[in-house]
N, C-alpha and C. Protein backbone atom coordinates (compact mmCIF):
# COMPACT_ATOMS: atom_id res chain seq x y z
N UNK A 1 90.32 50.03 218.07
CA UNK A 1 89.62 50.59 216.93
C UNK A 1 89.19 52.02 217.24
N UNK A 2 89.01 53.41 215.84
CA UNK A 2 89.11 53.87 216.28
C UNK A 2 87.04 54.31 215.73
N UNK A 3 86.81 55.30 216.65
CA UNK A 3 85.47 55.73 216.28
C UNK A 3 85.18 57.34 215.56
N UNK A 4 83.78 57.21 214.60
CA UNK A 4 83.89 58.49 214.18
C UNK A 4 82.16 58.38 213.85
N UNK A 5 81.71 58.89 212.85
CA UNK A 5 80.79 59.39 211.98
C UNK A 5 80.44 59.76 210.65
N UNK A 6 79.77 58.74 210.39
CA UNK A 6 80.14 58.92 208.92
C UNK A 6 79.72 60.31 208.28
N UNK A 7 80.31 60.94 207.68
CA UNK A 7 79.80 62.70 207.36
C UNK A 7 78.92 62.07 206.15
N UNK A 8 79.80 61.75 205.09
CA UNK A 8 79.35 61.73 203.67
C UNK A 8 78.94 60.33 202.68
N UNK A 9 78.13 59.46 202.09
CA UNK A 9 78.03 58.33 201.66
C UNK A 9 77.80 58.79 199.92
N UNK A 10 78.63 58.34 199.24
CA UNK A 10 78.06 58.47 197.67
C UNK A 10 77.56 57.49 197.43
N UNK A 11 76.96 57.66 195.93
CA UNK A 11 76.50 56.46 195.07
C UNK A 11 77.52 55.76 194.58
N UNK A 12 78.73 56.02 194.55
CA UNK A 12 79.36 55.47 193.85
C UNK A 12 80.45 54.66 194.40
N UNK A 13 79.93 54.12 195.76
CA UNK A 13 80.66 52.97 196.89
C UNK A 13 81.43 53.50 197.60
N UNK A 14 81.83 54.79 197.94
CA UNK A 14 82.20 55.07 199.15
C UNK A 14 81.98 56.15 199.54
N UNK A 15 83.04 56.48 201.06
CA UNK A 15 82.11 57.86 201.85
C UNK A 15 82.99 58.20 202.54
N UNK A 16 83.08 59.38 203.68
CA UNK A 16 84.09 59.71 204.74
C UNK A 16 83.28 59.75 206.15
N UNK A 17 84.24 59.52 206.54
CA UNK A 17 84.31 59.10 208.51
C UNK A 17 84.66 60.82 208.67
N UNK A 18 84.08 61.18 209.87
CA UNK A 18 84.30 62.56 210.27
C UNK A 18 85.19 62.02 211.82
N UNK A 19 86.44 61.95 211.80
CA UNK A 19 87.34 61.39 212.58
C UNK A 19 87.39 62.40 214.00
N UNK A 20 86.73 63.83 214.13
CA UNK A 20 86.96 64.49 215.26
C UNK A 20 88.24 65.32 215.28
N UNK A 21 88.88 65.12 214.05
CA UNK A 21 90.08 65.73 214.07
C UNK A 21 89.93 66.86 212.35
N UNK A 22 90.89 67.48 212.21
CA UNK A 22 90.57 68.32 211.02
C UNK A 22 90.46 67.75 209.51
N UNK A 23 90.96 66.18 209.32
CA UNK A 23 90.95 65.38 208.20
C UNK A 23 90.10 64.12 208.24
N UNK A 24 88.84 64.25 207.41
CA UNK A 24 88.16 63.52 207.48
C UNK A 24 88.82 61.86 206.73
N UNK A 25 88.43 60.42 207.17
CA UNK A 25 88.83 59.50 206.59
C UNK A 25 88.10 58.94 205.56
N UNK A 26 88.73 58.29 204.53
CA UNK A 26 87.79 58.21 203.39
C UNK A 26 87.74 56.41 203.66
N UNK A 27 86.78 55.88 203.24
CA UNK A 27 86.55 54.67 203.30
C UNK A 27 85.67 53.69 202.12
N UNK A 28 85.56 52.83 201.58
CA UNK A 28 85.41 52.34 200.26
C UNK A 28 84.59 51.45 200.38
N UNK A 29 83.42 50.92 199.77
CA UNK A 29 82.31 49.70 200.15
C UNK A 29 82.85 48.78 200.76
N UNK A 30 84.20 47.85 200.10
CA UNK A 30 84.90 46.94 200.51
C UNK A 30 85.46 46.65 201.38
N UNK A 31 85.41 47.66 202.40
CA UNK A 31 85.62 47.65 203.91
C UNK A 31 84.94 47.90 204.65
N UNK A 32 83.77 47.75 204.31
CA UNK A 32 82.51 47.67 205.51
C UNK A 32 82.42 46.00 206.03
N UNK A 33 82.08 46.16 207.15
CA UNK A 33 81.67 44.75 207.61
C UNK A 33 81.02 44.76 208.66
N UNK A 34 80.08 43.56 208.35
CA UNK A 34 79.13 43.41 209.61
C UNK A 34 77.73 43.76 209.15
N UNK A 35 77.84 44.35 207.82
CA UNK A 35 76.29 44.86 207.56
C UNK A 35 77.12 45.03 206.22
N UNK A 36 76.11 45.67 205.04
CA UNK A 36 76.07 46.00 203.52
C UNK A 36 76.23 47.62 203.84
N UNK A 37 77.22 48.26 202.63
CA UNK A 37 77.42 49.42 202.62
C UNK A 37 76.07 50.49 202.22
N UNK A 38 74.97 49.41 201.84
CA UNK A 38 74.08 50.25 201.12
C UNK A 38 73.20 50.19 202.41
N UNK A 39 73.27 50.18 203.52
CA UNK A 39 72.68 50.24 204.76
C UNK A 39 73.07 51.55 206.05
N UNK A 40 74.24 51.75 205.78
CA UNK A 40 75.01 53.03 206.04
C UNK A 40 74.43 54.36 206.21
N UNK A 41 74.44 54.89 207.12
CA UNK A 41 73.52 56.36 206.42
C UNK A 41 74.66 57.10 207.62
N UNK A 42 74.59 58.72 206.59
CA UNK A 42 75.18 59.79 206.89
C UNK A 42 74.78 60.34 208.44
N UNK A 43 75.53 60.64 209.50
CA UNK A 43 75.72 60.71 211.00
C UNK A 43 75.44 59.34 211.81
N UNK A 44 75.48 57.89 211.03
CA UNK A 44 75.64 56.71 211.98
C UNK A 44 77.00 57.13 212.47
N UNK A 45 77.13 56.55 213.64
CA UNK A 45 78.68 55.98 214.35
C UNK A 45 78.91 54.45 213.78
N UNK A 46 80.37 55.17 213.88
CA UNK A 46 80.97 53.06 213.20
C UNK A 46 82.32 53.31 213.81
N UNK A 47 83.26 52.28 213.82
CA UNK A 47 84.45 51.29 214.49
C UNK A 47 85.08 51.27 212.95
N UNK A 48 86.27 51.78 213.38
CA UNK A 48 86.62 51.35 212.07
C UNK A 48 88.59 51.33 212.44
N UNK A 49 89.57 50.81 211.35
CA UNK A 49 90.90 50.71 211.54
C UNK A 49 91.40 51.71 210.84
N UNK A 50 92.21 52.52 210.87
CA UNK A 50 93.33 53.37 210.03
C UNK A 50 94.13 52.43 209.49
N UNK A 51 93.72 52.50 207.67
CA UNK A 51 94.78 52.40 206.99
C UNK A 51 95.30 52.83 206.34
N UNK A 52 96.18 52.00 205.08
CA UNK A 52 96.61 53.31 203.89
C UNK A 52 96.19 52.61 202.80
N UNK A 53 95.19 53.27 201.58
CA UNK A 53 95.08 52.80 200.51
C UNK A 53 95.48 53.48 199.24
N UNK A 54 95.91 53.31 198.11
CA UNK A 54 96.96 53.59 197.01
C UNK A 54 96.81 55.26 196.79
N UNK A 55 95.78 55.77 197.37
CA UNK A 55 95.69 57.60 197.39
C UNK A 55 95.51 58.31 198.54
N UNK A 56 96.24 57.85 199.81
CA UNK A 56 96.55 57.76 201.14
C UNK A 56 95.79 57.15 201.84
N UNK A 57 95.68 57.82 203.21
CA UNK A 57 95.13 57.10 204.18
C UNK A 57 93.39 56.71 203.87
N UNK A 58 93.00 55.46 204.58
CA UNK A 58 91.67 54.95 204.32
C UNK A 58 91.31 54.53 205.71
N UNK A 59 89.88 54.18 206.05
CA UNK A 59 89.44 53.28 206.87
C UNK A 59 89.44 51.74 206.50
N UNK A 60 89.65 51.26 207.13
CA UNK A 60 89.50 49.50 207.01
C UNK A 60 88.65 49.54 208.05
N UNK A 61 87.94 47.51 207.94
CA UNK A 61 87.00 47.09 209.00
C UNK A 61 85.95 47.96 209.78
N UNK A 62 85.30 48.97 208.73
CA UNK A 62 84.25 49.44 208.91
C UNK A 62 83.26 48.70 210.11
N UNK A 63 82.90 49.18 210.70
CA UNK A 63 81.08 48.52 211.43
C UNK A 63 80.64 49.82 212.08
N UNK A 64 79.46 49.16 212.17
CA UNK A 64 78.50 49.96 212.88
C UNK A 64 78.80 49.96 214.64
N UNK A 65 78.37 51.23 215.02
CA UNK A 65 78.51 51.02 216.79
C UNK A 65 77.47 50.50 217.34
């Protein structure tokens, strides 16, 4: 799994992972786990999978570190 930081959280169920690299990952309520997305806050660390969702790449299996 890979690790990052979450930069950004909206109201409107999702947010981006600041991956350490120049493209941040975007990730969607529905792939958080282990805790509620509304628990999340902007510069936690989390574990998360590279995937692809229907407007490219996404995070899957969100958690907290």
């Amino acid at each position: 799994m890979a690790e990052g930081t979450i930069k950004r959280i909206t109201d409107k169920g999702f947010g981006f992972i600041e991956t350490g690299t120049d493209k941040d990952m975007f990730f969607h309520s529905s792939n958080v786990e282990g805790t509620s997305f509304e628990s999340l806050r902007e510069g936690q660390r989390v574990s998360y999978n590279a995937g692809r969702g229907p407007k490219g790449p996404r995070a899957e299996n969100v958690r907290p570190v």
